[in-house]
Protein backbone atom coordinates (compact mmCIF):
# COMPACT_ATOMS: atom_id res chain seq x y z
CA UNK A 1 0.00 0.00 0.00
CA UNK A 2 2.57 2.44 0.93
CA UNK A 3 4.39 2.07 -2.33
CA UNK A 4 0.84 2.50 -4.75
CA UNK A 5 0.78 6.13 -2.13
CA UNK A 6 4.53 6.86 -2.77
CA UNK A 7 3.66 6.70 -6.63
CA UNK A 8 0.39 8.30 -6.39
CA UNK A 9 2.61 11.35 -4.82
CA UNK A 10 5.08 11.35 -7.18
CA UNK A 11 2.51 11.39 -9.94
CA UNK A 12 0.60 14.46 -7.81
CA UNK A 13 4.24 16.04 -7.42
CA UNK A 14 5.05 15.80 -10.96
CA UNK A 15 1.89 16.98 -12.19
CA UNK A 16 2.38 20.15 -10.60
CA UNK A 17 5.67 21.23 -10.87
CA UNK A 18 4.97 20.32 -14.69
CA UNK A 19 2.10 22.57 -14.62
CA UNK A 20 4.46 25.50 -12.84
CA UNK A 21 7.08 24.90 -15.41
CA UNK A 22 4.40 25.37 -18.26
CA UNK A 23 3.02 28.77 -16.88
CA UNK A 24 6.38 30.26 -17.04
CA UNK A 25 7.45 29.53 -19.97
CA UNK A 26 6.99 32.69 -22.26
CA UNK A 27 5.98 31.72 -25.89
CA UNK A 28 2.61 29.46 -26.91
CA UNK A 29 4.80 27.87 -28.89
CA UNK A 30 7.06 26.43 -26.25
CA UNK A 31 4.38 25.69 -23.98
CA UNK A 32 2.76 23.20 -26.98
CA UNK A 33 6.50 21.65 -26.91
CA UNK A 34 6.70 21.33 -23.39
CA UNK A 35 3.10 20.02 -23.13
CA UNK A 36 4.14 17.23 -25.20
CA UNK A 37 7.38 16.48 -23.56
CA UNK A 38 5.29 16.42 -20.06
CA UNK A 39 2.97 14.40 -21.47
CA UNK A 40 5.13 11.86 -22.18
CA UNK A 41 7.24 11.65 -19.32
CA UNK A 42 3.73 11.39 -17.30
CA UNK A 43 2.58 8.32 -19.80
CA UNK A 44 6.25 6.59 -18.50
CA UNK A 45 5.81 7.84 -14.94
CA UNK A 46 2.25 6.36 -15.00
CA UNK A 47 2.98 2.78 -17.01
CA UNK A 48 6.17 2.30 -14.93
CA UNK A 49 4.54 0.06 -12.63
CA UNK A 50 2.56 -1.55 -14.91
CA UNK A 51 6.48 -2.70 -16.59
CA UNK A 52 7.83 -3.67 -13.51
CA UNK A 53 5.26 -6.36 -12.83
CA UNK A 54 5.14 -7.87 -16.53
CA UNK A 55 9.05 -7.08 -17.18
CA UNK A 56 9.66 -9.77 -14.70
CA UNK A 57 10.94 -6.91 -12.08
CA UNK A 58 12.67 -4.59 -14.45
CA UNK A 59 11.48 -1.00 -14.07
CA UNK A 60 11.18 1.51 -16.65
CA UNK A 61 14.90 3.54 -16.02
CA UNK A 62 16.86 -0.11 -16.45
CA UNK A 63 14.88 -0.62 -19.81
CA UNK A 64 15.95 3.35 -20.82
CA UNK A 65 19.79 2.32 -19.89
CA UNK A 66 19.99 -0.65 -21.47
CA UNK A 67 18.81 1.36 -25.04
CA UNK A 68 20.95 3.70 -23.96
CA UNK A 69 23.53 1.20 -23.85
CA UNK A 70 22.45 -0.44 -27.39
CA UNK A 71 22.95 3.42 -28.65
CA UNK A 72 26.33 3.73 -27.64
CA UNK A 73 27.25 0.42 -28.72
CA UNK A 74 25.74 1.15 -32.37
CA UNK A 75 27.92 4.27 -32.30
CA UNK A 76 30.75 2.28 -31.57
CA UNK A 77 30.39 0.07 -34.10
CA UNK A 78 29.76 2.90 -36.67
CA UNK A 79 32.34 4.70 -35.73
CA UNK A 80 34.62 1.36 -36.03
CA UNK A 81 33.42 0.36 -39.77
CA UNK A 82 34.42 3.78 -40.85
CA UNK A 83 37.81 4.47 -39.48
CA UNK A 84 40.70 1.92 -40.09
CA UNK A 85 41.81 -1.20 -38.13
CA UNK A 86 44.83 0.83 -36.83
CA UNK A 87 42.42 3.32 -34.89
CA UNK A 88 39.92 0.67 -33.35
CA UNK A 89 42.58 1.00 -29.86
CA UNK A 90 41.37 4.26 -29.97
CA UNK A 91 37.37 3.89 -30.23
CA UNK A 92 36.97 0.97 -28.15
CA UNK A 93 39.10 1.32 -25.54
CA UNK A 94 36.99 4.09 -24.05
CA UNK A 95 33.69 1.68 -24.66
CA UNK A 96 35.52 -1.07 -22.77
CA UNK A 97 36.12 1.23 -19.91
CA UNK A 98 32.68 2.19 -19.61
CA UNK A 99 31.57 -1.45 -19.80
CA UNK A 100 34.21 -2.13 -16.70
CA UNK A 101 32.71 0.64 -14.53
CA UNK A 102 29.52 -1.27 -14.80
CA UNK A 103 30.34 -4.02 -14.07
CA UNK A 104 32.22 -3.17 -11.29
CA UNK A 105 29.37 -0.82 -10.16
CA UNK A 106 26.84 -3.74 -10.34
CA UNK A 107 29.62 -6.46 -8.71
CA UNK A 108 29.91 -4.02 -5.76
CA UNK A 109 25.98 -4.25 -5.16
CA UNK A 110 26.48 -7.90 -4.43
CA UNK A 111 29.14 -6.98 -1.80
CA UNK A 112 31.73 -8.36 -4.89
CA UNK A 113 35.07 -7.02 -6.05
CA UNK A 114 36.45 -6.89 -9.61
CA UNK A 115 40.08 -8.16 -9.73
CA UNK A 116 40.48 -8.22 -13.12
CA UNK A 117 38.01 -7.89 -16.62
CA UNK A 118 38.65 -8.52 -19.60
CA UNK A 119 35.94 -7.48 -22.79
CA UNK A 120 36.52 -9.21 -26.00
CA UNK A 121 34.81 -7.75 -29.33
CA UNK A 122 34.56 -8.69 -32.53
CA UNK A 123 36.57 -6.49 -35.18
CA UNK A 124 36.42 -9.16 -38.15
CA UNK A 125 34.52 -6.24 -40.59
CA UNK A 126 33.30 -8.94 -42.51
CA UNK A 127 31.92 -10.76 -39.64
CA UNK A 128 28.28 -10.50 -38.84
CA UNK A 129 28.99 -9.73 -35.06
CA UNK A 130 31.08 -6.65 -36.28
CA UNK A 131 31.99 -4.27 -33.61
CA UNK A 132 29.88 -6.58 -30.67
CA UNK A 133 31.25 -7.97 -27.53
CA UNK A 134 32.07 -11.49 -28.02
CA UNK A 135 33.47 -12.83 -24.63
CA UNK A 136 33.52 -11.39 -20.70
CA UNK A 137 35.88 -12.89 -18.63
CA UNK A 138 35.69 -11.41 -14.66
CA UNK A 139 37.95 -12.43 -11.83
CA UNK A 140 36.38 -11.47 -8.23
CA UNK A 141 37.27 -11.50 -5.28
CA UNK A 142 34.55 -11.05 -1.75
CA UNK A 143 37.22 -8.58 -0.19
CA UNK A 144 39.54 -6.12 -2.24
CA UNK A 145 43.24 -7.15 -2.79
CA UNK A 146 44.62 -4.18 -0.68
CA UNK A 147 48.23 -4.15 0.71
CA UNK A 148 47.03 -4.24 4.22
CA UNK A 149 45.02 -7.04 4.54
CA UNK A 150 43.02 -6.76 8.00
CA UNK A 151 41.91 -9.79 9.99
CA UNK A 152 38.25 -10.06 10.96
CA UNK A 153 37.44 -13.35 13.29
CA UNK A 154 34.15 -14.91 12.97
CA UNK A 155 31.32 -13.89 15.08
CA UNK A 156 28.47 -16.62 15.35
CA UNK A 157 24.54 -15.40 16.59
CA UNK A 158 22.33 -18.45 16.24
CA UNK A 159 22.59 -19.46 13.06
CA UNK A 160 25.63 -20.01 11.04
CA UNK A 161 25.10 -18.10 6.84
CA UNK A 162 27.39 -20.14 4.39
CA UNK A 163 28.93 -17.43 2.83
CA UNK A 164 30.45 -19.66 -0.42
CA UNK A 165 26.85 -20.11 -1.10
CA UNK A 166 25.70 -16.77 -1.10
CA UNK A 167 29.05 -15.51 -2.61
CA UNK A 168 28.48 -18.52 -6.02
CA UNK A 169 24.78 -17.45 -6.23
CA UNK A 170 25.91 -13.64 -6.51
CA UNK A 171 28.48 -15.03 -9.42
CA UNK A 172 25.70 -16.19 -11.18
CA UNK A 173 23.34 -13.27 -10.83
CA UNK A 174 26.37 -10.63 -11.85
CA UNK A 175 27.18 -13.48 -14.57
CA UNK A 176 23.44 -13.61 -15.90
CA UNK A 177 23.41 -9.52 -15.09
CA UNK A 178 26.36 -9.17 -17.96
CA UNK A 179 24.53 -11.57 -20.39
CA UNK A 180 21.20 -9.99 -20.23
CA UNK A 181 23.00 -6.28 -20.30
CA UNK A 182 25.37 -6.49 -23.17
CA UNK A 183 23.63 -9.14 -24.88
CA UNK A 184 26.88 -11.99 -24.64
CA UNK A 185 25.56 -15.47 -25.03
CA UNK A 186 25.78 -16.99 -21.16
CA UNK A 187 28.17 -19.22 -22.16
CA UNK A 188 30.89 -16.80 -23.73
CA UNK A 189 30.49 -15.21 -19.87
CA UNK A 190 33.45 -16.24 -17.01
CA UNK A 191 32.66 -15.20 -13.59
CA UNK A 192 35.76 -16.20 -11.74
CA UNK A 193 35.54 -16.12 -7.32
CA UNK A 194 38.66 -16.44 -6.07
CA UNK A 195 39.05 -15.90 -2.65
């Protein structure tokens, strides 16, 4: 119940401020722009929900970043068929990066750490996977490599969490997360613990 109320406010919230926006604005012909621009954003705001049940738990903004995502990665491989083989170090380097810092974002929300990654992609131009990844390979670790390691003992209340388990099932939800995200077959996907 609460969260139908915190979406009805956010709905009520929007609505207004959107309505504020519009009276300010100085030209008609803006305010028929921003009309429309409102109204869309209030059709996502309002079907958002809606997503999240039938999208199998996947809201609205992770379906917007993943085609933001597809964008980028269409750019990339524009940008690759038109400039030579020599300068491909050049344009998807920086797309590999970005790729990293995701991943390493998402490990870190299942209390993982990225050791190493490693992003394969395709740049056969005659190959039909031109300019996609082909392979993922990530090495983690469930406590950063520092140079001061510091020792934690044990502390037992009750009942006794096997953390292998939980640390393998995270694996497999950060491996499945990379599969789904940058569309890699499961199977050309290596999530490495090592402890």
């Amino acid at each position: 119940m609460q969260s139908v109320m915190a979406w009805v406010r956010q709905l009520v919230v929007f609505y207004i401020l959107s309505n504020l926006f519009v009276s300010v604005l100085p030209n008609a012909e803006y305010k028929k722009y921003a009309k429309t621009f409102i109204g869309i954003l209030l059709i996502m705001l309002v079907i958002n929900p809606v997503i999240s049940v039938f999208g199998q738990g996947r809201s609205l903004d992770s379906m917007l970043d993943m085609e933001m995502f597809n964008l980028s990665g269409n750019d990339t491989k524009m940008w690759m068929k038109l400039n030579d083989s020599s300068e491909y170090s050049s344009i998807i380097e920086p797309y590999t990066d970005e790729i990293k810092k995701d991943i390493d974002k998402k490990a870190w929300e299942y209390a993982l750490y990225v050791n190493d990654c490693d992003i394969k992609i395709d740049t056969d131009k005659t190959s039909e996977d031109f300019g996609s990844i082909t392979s993922v390979n990530v090495s983690l670790s469930s406590c950063r490599k520092d140079s001061s390691d510091i020792e934690v003992k044990k502390i037992d209340i009750g009942h006794e969490v096997q953390p292998d388990r939980v640390s393998s099932d995270n694996c497999a939800k950060l491996k499945e997360y990379i599969s789904t995200r940058y569309g890699v077959n499961e199977d050309d996907v290596t999530v490495t613990l090592n402890n």
